[in-house]
C-alpha atoms as a PDB file:
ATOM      1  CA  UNK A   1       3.141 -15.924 -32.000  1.00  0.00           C
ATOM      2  CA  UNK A   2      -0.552 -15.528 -31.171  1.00  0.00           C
ATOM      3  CA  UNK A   3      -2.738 -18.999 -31.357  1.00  0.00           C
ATOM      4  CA  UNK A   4      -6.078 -18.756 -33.608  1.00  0.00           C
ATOM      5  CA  UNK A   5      -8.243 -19.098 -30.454  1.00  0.00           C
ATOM      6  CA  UNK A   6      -6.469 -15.739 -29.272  1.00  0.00           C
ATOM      7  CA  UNK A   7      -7.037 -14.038 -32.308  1.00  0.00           C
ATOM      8  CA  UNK A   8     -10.993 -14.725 -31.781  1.00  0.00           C
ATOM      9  CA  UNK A   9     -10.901 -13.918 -28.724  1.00  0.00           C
ATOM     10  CA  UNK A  10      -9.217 -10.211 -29.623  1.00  0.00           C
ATOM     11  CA  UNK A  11     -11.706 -10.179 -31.891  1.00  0.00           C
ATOM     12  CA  UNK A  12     -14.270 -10.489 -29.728  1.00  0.00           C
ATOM     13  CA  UNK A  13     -13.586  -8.270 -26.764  1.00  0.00           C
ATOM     14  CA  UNK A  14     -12.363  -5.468 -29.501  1.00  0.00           C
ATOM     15  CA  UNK A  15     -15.986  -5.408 -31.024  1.00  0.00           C
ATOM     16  CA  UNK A  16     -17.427  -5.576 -27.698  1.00  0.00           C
ATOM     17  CA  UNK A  17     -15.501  -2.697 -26.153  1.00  0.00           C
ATOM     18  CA  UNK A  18     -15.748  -1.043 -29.785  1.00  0.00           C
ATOM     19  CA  UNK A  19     -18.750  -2.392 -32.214  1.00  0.00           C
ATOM     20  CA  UNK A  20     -16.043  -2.762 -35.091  1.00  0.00           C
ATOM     21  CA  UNK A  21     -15.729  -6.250 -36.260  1.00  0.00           C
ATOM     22  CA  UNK A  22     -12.101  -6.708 -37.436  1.00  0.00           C
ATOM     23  CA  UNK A  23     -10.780  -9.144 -40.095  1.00  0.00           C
ATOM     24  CA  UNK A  24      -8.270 -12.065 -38.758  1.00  0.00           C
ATOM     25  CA  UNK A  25      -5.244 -10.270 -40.253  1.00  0.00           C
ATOM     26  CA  UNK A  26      -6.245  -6.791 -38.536  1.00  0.00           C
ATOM     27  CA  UNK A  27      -6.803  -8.517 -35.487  1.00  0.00           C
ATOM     28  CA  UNK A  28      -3.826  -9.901 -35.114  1.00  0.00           C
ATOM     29  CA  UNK A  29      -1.914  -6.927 -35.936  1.00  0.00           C
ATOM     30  CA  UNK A  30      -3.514  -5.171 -33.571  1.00  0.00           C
ATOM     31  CA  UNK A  31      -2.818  -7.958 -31.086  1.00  0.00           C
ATOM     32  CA  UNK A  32       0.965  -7.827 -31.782  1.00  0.00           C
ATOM     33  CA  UNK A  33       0.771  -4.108 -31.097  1.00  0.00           C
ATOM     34  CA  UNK A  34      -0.756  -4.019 -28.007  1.00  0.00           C
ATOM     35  CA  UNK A  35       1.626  -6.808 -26.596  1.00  0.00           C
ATOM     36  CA  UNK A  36       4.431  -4.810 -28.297  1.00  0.00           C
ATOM     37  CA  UNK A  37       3.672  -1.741 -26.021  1.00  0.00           C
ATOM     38  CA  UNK A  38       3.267  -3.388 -22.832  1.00  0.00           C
ATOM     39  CA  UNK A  39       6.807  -5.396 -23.481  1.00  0.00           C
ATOM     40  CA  UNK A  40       7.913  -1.654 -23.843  1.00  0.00           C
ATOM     41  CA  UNK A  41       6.139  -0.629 -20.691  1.00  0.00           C
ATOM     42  CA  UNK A  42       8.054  -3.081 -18.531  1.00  0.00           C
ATOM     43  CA  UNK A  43      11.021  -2.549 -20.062  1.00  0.00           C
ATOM     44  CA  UNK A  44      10.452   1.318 -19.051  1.00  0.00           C
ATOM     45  CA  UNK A  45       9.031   0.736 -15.310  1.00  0.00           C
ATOM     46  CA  UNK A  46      12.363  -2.141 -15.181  1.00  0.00           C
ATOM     47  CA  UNK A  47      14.350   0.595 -16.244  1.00  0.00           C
ATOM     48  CA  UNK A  48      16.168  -1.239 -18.927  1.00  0.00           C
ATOM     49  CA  UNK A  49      17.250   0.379 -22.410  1.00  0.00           C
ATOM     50  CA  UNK A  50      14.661   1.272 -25.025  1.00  0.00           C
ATOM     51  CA  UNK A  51      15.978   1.539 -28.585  1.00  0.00           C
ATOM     52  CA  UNK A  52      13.485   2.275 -31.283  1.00  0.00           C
ATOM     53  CA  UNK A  53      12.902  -0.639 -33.616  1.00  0.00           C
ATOM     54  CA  UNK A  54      11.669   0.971 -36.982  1.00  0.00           C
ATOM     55  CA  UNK A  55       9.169  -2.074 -39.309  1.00  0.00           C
ATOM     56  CA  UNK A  56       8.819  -1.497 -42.934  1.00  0.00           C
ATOM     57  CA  UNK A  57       5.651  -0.047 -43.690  1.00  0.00           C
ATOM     58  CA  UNK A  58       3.126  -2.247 -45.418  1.00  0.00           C
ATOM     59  CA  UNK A  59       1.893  -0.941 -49.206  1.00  0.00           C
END
């Protein structure tokens, strides 16, 4: 789980590198993404397994 103080600072480098301000919930997601695909990186590089892990899609 992300702390609120790395939230902000997502925040801030994303509108710095990007000019779009996102909300706390968006940041975050995007947060958990991007930390999501580098676990999945060094998996791949380690060589281990990668099995698909399907989330339910938010209405």
């Amino acid at each position: 789980m992300l702390t609120d103080k790395a939230i902000q600072e997502f925040r801030e480098i994303y509108k710095k590198e990007h000019g779009i301000e996102l909300s706390n919930d968006e940041a975050r997601d995007a947060a958990e993404r991007l930390i999501s695909f580098f676990e999945l990186l060094h998996k791949i590089d380690r060589g281990e397994e990668v099995t698909k892990k399907r989330k339910p899609k938010k209405s």
